[in-house]
Protein backbone atom coordinates (compact mmCIF):
# COMPACT_ATOMS: atom_id res chain seq x y z
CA UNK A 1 3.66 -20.35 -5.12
CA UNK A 2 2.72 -24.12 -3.88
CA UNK A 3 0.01 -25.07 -1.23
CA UNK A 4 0.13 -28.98 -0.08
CA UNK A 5 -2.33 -30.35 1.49
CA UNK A 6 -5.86 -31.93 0.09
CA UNK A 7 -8.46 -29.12 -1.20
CA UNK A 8 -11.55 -29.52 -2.39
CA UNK A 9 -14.70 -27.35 -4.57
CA UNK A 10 -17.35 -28.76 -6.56
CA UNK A 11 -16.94 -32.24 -5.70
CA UNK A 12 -13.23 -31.94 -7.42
CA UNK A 13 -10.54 -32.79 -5.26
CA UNK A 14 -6.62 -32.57 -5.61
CA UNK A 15 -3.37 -32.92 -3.58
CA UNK A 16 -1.82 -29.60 -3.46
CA UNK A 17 -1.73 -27.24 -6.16
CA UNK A 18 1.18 -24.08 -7.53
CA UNK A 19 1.38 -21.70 -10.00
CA UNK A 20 3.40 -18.03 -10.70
CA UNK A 21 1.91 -14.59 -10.21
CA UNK A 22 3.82 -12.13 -11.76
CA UNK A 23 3.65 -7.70 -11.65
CA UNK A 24 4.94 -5.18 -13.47
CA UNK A 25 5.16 -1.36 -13.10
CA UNK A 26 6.64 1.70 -14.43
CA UNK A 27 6.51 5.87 -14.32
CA UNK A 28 6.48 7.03 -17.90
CA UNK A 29 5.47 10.17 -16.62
CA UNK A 30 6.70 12.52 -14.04
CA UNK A 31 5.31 16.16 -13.14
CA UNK A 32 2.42 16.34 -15.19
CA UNK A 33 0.76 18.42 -12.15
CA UNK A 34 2.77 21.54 -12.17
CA UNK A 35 0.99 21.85 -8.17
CA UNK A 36 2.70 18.93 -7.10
CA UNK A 37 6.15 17.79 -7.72
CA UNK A 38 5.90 14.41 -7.56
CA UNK A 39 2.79 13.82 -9.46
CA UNK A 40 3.39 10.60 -12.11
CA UNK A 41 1.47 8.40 -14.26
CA UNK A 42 2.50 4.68 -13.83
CA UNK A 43 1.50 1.51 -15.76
CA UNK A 44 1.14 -1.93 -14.56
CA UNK A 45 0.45 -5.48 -15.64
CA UNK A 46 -0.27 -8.22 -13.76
CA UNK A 47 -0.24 -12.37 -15.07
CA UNK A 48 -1.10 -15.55 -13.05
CA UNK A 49 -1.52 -19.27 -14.16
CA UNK A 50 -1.78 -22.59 -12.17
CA UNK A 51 -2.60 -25.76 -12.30
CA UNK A 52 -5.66 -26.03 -9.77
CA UNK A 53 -8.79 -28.22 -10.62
CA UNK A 54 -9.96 -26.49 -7.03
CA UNK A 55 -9.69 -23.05 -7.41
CA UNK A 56 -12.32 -20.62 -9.65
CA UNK A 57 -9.78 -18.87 -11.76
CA UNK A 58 -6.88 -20.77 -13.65
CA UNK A 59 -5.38 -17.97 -15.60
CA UNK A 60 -4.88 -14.18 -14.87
CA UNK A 61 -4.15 -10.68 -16.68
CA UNK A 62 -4.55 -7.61 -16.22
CA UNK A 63 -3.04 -4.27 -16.73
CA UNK A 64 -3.92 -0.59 -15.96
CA UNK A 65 -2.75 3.20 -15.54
CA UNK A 66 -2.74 5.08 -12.51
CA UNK A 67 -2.24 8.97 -11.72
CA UNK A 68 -0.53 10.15 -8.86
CA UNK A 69 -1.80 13.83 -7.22
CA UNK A 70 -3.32 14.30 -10.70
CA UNK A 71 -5.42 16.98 -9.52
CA UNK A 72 -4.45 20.54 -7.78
CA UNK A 73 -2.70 20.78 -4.92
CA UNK A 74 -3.76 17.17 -3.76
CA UNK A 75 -0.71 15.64 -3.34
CA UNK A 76 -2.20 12.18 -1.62
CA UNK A 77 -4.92 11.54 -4.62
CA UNK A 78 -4.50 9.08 -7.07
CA UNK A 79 -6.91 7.77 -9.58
CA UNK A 80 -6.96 5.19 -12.08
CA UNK A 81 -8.25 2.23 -14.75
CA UNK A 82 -7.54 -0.67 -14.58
CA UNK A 83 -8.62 -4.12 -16.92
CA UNK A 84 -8.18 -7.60 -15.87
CA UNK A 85 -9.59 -10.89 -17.83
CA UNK A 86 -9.86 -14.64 -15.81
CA UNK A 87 -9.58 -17.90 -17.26
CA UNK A 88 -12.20 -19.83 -14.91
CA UNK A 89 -12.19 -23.37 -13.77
CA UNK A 90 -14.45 -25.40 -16.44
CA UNK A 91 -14.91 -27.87 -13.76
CA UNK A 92 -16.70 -24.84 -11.57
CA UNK A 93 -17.88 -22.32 -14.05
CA UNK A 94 -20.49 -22.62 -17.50
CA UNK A 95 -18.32 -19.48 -18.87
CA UNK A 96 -14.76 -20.21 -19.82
CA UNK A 97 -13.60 -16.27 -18.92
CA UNK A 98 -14.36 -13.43 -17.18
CA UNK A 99 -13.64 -9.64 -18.29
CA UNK A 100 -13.91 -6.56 -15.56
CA UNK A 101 -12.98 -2.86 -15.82
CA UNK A 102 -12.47 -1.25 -13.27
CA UNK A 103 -11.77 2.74 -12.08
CA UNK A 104 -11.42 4.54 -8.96
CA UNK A 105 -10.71 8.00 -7.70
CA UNK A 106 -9.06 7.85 -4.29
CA UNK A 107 -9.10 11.14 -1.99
CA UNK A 108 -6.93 12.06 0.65
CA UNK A 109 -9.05 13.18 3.83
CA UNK A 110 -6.42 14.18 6.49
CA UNK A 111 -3.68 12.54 8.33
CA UNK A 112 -3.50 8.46 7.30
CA UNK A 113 -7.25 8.31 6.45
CA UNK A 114 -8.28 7.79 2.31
CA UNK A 115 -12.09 7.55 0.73
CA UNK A 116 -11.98 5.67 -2.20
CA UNK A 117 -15.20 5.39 -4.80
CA UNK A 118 -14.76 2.76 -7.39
CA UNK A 119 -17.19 1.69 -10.21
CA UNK A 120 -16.33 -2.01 -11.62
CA UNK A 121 -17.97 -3.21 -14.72
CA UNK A 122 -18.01 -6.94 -15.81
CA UNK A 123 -19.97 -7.74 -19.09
CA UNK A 124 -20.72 -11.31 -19.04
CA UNK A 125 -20.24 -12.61 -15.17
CA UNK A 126 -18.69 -15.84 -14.77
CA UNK A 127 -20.78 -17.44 -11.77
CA UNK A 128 -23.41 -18.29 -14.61
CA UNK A 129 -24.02 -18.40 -18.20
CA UNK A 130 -27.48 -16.67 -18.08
CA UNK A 131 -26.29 -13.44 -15.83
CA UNK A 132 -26.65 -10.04 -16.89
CA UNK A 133 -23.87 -7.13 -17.15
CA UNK A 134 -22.93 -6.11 -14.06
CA UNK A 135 -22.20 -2.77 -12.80
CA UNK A 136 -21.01 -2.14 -8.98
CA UNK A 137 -20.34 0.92 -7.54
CA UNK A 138 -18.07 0.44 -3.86
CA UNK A 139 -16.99 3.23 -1.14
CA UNK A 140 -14.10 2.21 0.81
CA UNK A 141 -12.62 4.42 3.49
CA UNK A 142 -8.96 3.31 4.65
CA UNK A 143 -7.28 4.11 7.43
CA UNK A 144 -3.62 3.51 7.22
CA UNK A 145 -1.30 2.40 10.32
């Protein structure tokens, strides 16, 4: 990716800024929920770098595993874990990285419409040197169109 233009943060200005984001994923398991025939486990990764004095996070990865209808007859459900770790801007952040896990259990309600809990967890927060753990805990209700 490449954005033009001047940006700023911090004080720190550039003239444009790129980088790659990669993703990865793949079923290495299939019917593990004799209820539901197309029930899987898949694993992902993810990796992004640029070259941005502007932007928080410089460097990117992150990988997980996620069920599909891993429970009963709920065909629509999927849960998972993920992990993801951030290089952040030294010019913006006292911390040089950031570490989260994350999981999440989404449920199918009825027709397009998902509730999803998910509890994050990030050790040693990057906005400051001096923060506590963190530990959030999110509903988010979808409604697909």
């Amino acid at each position: 990716w490449r954005q033009t233009g001047l940006l700023s943060a911090a004080g720190v200005t550039q003239d444009g800024t790129g980088g790659v984001y990669m993703f990865a994923s793949q079923r290495v398991a299939r019917g593990l929920n004799r209820q539901v025939d197309h029930s899987s486990i898949n694993v992902f990764g993810q990796f992004g770098i640029n070259d941005s004095q502007t932007l928080p996070i410089t460097q990117y990865y992150g990988a997980g595993v996620t069920a599909f209808a891993p429970l009963g007859e709920r065909a629509r459900d999927s849960m998972g874990i993920g992990a993801a770790l951030s290089r952040l801007n030294p010019l913006l952040f006292a911390r040089s990285y950031e570490f989260m896990l994350q999981a999440y259990y989404q449920a199918h309600l009825f027709g397009d419409t998902f509730l999803q809990p998910t509890l994050s967890f990030i050790p040693a927060p990057g906005a400051a040197a001096n923060l506590p753990s963190v530990v959030a805990a999110t509903l988010r209700l979808s409604v697909l169109f």
